[in-house]
PDB file of N, CA and C in Angstrom:
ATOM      1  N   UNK A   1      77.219 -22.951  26.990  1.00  0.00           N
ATOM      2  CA  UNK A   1      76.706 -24.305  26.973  1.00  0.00           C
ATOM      3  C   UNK A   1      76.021 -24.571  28.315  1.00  0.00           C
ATOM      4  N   UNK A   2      74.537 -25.022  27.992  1.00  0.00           N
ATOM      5  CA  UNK A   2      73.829 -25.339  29.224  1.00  0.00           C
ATOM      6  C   UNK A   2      74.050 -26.686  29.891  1.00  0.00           C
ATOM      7  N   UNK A   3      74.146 -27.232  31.227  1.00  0.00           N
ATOM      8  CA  UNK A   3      74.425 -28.330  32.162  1.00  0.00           C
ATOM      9  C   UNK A   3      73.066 -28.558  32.587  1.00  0.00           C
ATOM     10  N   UNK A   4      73.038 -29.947  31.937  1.00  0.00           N
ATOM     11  CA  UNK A   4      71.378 -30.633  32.342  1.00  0.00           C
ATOM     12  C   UNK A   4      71.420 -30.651  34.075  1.00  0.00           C
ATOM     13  N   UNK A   5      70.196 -30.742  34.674  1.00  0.00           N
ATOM     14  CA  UNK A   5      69.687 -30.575  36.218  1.00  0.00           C
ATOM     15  C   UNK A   5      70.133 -32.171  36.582  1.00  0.00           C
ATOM     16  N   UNK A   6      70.362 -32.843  35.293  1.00  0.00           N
ATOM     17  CA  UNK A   6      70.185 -34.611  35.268  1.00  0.00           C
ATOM     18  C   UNK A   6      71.582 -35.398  35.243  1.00  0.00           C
ATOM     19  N   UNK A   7      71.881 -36.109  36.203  1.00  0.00           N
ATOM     20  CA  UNK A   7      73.594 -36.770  35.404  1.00  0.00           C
ATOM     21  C   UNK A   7      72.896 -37.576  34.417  1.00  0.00           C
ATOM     22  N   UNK A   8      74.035 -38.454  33.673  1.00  0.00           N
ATOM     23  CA  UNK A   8      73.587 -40.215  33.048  1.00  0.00           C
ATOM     24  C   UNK A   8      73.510 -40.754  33.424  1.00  0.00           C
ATOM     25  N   UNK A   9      72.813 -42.133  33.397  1.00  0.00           N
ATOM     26  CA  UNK A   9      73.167 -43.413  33.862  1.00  0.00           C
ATOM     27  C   UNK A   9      74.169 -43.526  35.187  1.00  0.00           C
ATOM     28  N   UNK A  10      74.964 -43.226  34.256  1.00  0.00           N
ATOM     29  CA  UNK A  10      76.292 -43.455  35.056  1.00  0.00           C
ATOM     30  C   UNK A  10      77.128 -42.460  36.255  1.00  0.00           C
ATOM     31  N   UNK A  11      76.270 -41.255  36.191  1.00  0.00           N
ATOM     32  CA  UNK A  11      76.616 -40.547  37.117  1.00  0.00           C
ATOM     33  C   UNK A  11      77.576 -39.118  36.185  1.00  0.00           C
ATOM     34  N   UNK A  12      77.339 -39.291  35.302  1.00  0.00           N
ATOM     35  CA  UNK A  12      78.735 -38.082  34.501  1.00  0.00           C
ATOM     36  C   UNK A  12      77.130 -37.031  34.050  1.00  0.00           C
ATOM     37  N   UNK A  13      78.198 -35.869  33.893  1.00  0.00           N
ATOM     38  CA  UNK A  13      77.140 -34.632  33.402  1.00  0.00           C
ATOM     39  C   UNK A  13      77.229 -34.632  32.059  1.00  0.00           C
ATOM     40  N   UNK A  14      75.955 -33.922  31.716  1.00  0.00           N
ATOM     41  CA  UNK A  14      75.587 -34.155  30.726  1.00  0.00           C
ATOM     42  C   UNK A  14      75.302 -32.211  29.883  1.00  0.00           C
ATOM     43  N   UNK A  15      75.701 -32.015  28.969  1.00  0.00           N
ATOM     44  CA  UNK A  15      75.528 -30.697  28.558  1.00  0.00           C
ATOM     45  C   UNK A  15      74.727 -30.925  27.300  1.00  0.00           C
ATOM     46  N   UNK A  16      74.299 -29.543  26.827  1.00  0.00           N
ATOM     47  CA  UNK A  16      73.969 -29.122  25.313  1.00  0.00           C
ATOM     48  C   UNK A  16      74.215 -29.985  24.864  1.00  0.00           C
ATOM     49  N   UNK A  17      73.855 -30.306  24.154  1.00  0.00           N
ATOM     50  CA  UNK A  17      74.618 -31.001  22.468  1.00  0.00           C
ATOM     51  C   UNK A  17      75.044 -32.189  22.504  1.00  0.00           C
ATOM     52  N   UNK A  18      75.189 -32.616  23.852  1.00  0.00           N
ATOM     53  CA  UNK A  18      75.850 -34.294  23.792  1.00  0.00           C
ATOM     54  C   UNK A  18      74.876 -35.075  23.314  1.00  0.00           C
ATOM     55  N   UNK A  19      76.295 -36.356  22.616  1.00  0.00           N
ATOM     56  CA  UNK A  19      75.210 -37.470  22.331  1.00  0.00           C
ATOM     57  C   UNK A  19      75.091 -38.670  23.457  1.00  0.00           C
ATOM     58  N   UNK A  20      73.948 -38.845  23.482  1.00  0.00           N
ATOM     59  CA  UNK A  20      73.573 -40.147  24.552  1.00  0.00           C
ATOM     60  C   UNK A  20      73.327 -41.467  24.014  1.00  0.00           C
ATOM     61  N   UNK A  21      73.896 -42.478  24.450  1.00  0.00           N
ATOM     62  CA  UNK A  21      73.275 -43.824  23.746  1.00  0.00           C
ATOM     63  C   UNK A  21      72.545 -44.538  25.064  1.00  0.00           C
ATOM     64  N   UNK A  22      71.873 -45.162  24.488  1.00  0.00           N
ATOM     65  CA  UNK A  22      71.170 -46.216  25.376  1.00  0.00           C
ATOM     66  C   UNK A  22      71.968 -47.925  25.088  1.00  0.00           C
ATOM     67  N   UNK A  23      71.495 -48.637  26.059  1.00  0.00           N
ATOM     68  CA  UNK A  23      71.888 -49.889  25.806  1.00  0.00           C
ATOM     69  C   UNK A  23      71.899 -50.370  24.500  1.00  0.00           C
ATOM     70  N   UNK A  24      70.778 -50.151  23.954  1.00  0.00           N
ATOM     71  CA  UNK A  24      70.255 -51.075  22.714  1.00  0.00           C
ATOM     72  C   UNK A  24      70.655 -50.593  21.169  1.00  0.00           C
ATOM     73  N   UNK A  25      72.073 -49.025  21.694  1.00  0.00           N
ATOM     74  CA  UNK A  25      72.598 -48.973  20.721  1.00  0.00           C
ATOM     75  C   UNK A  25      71.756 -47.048  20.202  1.00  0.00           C
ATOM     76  N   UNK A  26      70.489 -47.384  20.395  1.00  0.00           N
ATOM     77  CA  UNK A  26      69.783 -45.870  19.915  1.00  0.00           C
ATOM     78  C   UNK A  26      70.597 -44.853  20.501  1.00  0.00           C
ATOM     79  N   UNK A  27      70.966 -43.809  19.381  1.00  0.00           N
ATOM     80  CA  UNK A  27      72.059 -42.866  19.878  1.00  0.00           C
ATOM     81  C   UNK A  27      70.950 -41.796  19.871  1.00  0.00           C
ATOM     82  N   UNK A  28      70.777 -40.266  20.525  1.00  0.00           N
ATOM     83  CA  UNK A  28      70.354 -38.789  20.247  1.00  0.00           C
ATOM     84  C   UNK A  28      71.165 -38.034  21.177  1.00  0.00           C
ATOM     85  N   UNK A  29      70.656 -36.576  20.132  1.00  0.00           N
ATOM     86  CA  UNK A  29      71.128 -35.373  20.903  1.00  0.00           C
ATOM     87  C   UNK A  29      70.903 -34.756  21.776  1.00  0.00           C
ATOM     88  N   UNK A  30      71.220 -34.067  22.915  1.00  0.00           N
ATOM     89  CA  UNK A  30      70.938 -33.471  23.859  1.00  0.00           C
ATOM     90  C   UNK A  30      70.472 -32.079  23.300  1.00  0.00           C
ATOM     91  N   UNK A  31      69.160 -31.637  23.532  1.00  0.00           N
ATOM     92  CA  UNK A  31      68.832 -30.035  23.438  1.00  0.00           C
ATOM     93  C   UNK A  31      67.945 -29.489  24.284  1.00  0.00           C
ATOM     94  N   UNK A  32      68.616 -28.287  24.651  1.00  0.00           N
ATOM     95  CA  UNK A  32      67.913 -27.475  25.223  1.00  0.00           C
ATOM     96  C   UNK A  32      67.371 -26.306  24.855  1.00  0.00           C
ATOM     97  N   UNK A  33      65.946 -26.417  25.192  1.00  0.00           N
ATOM     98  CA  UNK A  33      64.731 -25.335  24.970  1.00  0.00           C
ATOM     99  C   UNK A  33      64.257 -24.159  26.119  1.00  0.00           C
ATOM    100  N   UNK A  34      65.240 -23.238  26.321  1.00  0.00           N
ATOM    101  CA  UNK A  34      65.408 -22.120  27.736  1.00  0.00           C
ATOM    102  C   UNK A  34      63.368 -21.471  27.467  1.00  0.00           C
ATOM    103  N   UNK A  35      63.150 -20.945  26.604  1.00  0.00           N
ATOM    104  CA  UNK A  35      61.443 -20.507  26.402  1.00  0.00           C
ATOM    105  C   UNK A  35      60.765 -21.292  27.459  1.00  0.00           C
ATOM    106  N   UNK A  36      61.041 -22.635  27.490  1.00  0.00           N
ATOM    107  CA  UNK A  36      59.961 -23.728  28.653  1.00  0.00           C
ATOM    108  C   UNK A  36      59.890 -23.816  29.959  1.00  0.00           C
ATOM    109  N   UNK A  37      58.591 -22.955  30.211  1.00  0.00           N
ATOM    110  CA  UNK A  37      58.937 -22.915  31.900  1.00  0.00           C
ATOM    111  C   UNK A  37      58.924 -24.288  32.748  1.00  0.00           C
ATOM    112  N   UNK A  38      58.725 -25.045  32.264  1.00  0.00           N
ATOM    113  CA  UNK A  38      59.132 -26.670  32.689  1.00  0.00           C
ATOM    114  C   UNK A  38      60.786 -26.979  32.611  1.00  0.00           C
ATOM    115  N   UNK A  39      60.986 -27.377  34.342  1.00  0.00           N
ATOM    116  CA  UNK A  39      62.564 -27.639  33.651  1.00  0.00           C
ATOM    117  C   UNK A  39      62.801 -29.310  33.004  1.00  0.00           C
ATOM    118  N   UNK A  40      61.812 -30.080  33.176  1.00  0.00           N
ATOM    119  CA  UNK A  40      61.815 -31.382  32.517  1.00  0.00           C
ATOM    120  C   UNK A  40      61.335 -31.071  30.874  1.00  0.00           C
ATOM    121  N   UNK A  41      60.908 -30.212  30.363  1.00  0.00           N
ATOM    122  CA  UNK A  41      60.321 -29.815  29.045  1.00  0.00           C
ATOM    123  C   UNK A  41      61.817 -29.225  28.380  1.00  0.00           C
ATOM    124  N   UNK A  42      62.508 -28.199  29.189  1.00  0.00           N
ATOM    125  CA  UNK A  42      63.346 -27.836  28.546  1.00  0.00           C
ATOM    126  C   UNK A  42      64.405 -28.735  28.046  1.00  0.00           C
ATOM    127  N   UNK A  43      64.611 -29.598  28.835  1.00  0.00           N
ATOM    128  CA  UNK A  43      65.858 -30.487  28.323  1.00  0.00           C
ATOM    129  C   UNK A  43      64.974 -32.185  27.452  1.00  0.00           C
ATOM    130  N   UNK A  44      65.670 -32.046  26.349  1.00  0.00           N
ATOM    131  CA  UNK A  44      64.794 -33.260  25.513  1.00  0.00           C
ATOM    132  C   UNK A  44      66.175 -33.914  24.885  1.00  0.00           C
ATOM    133  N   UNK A  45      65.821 -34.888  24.103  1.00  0.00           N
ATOM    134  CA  UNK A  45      66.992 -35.419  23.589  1.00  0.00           C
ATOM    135  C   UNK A  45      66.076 -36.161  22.267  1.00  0.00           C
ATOM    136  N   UNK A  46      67.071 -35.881  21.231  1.00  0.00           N
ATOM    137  CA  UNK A  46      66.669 -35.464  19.960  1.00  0.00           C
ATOM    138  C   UNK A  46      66.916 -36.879  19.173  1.00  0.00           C
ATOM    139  N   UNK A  47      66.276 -37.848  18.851  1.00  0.00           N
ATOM    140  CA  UNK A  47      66.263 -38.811  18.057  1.00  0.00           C
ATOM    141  C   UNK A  47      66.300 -38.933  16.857  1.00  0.00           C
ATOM    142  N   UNK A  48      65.944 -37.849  16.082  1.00  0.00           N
ATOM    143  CA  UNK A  48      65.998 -37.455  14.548  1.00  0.00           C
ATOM    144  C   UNK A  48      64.801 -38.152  14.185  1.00  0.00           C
ATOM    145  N   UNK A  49      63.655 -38.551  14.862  1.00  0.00           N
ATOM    146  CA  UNK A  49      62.173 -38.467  14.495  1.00  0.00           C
ATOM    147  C   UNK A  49      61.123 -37.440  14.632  1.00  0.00           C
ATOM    148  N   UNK A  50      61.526 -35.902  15.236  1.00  0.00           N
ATOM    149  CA  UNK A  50      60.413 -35.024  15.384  1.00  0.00           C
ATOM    150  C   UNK A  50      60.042 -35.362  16.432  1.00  0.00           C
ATOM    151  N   UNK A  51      60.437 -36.272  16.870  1.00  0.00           N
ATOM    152  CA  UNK A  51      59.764 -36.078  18.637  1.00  0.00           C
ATOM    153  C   UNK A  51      60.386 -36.405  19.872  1.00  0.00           C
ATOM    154  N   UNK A  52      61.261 -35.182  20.197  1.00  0.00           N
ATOM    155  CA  UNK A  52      62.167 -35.575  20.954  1.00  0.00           C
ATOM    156  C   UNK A  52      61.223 -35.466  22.312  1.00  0.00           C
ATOM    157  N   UNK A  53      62.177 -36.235  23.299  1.00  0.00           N
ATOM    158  CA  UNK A  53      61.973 -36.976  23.975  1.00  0.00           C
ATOM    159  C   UNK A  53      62.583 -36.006  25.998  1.00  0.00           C
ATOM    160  N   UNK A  54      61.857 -36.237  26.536  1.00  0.00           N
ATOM    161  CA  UNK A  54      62.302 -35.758  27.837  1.00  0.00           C
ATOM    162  C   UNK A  54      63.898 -36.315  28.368  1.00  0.00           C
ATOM    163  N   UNK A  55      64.602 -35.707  28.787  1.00  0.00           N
ATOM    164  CA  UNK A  55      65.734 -35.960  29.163  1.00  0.00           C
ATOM    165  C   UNK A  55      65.722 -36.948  30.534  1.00  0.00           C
ATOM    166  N   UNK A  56      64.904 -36.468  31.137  1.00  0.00           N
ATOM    167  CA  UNK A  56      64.969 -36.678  32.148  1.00  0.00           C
ATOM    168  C   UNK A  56      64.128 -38.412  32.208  1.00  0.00           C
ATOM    169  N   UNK A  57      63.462 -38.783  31.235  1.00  0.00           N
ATOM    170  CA  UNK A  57      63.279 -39.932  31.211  1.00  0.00           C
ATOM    171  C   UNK A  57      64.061 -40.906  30.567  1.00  0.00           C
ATOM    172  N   UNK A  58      64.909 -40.194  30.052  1.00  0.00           N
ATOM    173  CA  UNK A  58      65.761 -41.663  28.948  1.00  0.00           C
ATOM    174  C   UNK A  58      67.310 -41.619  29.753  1.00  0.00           C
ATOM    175  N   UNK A  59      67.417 -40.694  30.579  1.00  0.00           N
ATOM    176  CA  UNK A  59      69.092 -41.409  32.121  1.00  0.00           C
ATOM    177  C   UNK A  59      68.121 -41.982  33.270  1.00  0.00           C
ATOM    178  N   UNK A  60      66.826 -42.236  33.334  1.00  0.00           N
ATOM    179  CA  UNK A  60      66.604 -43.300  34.347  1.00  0.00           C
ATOM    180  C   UNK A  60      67.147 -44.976  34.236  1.00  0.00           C
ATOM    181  N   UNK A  61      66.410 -45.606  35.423  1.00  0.00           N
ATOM    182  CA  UNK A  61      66.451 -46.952  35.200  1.00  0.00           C
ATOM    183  C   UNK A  61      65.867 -47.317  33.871  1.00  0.00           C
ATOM    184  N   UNK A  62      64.799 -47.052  33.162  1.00  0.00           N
ATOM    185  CA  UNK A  62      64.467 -47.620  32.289  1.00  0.00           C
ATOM    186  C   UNK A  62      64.851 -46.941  30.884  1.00  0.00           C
ATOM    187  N   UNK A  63      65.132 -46.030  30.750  1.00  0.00           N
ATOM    188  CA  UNK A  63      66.301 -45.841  29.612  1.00  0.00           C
ATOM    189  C   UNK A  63      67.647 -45.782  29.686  1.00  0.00           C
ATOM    190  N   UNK A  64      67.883 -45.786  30.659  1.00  0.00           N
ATOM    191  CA  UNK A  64      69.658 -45.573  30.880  1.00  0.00           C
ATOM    192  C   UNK A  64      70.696 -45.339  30.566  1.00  0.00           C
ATOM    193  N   UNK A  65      70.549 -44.168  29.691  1.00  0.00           N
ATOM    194  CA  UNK A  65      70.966 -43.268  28.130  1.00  0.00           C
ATOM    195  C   UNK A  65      72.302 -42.591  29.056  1.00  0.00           C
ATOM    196  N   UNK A  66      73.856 -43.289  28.239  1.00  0.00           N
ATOM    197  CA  UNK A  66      75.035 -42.663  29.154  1.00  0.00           C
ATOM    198  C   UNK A  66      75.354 -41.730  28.038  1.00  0.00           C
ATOM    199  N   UNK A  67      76.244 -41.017  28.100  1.00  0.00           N
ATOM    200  CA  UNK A  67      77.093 -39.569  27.419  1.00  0.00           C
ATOM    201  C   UNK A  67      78.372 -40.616  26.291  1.00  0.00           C
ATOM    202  N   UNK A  68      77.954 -40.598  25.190  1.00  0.00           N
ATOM    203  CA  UNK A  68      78.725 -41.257  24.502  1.00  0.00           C
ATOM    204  C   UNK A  68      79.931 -40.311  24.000  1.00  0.00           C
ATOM    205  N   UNK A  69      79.216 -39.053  23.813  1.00  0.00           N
ATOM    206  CA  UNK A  69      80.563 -38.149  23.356  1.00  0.00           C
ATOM    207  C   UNK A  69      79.599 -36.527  23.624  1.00  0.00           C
ATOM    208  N   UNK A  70      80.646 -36.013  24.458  1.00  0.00           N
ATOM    209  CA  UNK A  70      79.962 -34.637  24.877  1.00  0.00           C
ATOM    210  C   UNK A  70      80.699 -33.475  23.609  1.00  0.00           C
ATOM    211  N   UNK A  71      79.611 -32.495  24.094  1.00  0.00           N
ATOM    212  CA  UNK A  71      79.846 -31.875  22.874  1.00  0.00           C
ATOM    213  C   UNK A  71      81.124 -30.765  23.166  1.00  0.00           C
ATOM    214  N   UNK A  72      81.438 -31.225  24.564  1.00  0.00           N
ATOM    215  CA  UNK A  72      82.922 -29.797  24.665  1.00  0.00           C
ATOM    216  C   UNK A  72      83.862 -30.478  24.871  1.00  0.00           C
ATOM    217  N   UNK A  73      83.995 -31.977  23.631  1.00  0.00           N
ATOM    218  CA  UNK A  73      85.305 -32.607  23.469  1.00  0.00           C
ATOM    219  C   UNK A  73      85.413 -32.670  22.078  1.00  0.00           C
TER     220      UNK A  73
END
């Protein structure tokens, strides 16, 4: 299991497979894509629309996506 470069929100780590929620309730998955020589490309988080999303933008201030349930519990 891979460990994002990124904490959450809140300061906790974040691995593979966890799910993240944001304030407003929107939950996704954490995945990682090792092929991407981008390390902001490799880590995305998976909304279940086909277009997941950079990791590294949705634990800033303006998404502030915490670890609702990691995937090595």
């Amino acid at each position: 299991m891979q460990i994002a470069p990124w904490p959450d929100y809140n300061g906790k780590v974040i691995t593979e497979g966890d799910l993240l929620c944001h304030p407003s309730g929107e939950i996704g998955r954490v995945i990682y894509i090792a092929n991407n020589p981008d390390v902001q490309d490799q880590w995305k988080v998976d909304y279940g629309d086909n277009t997941p999303s950079r990791l590294c933008d949705q634990v800033g201030i303006k998404g502030q996506a915490t670890v609702l349930r990691s995937a090595g519990s």
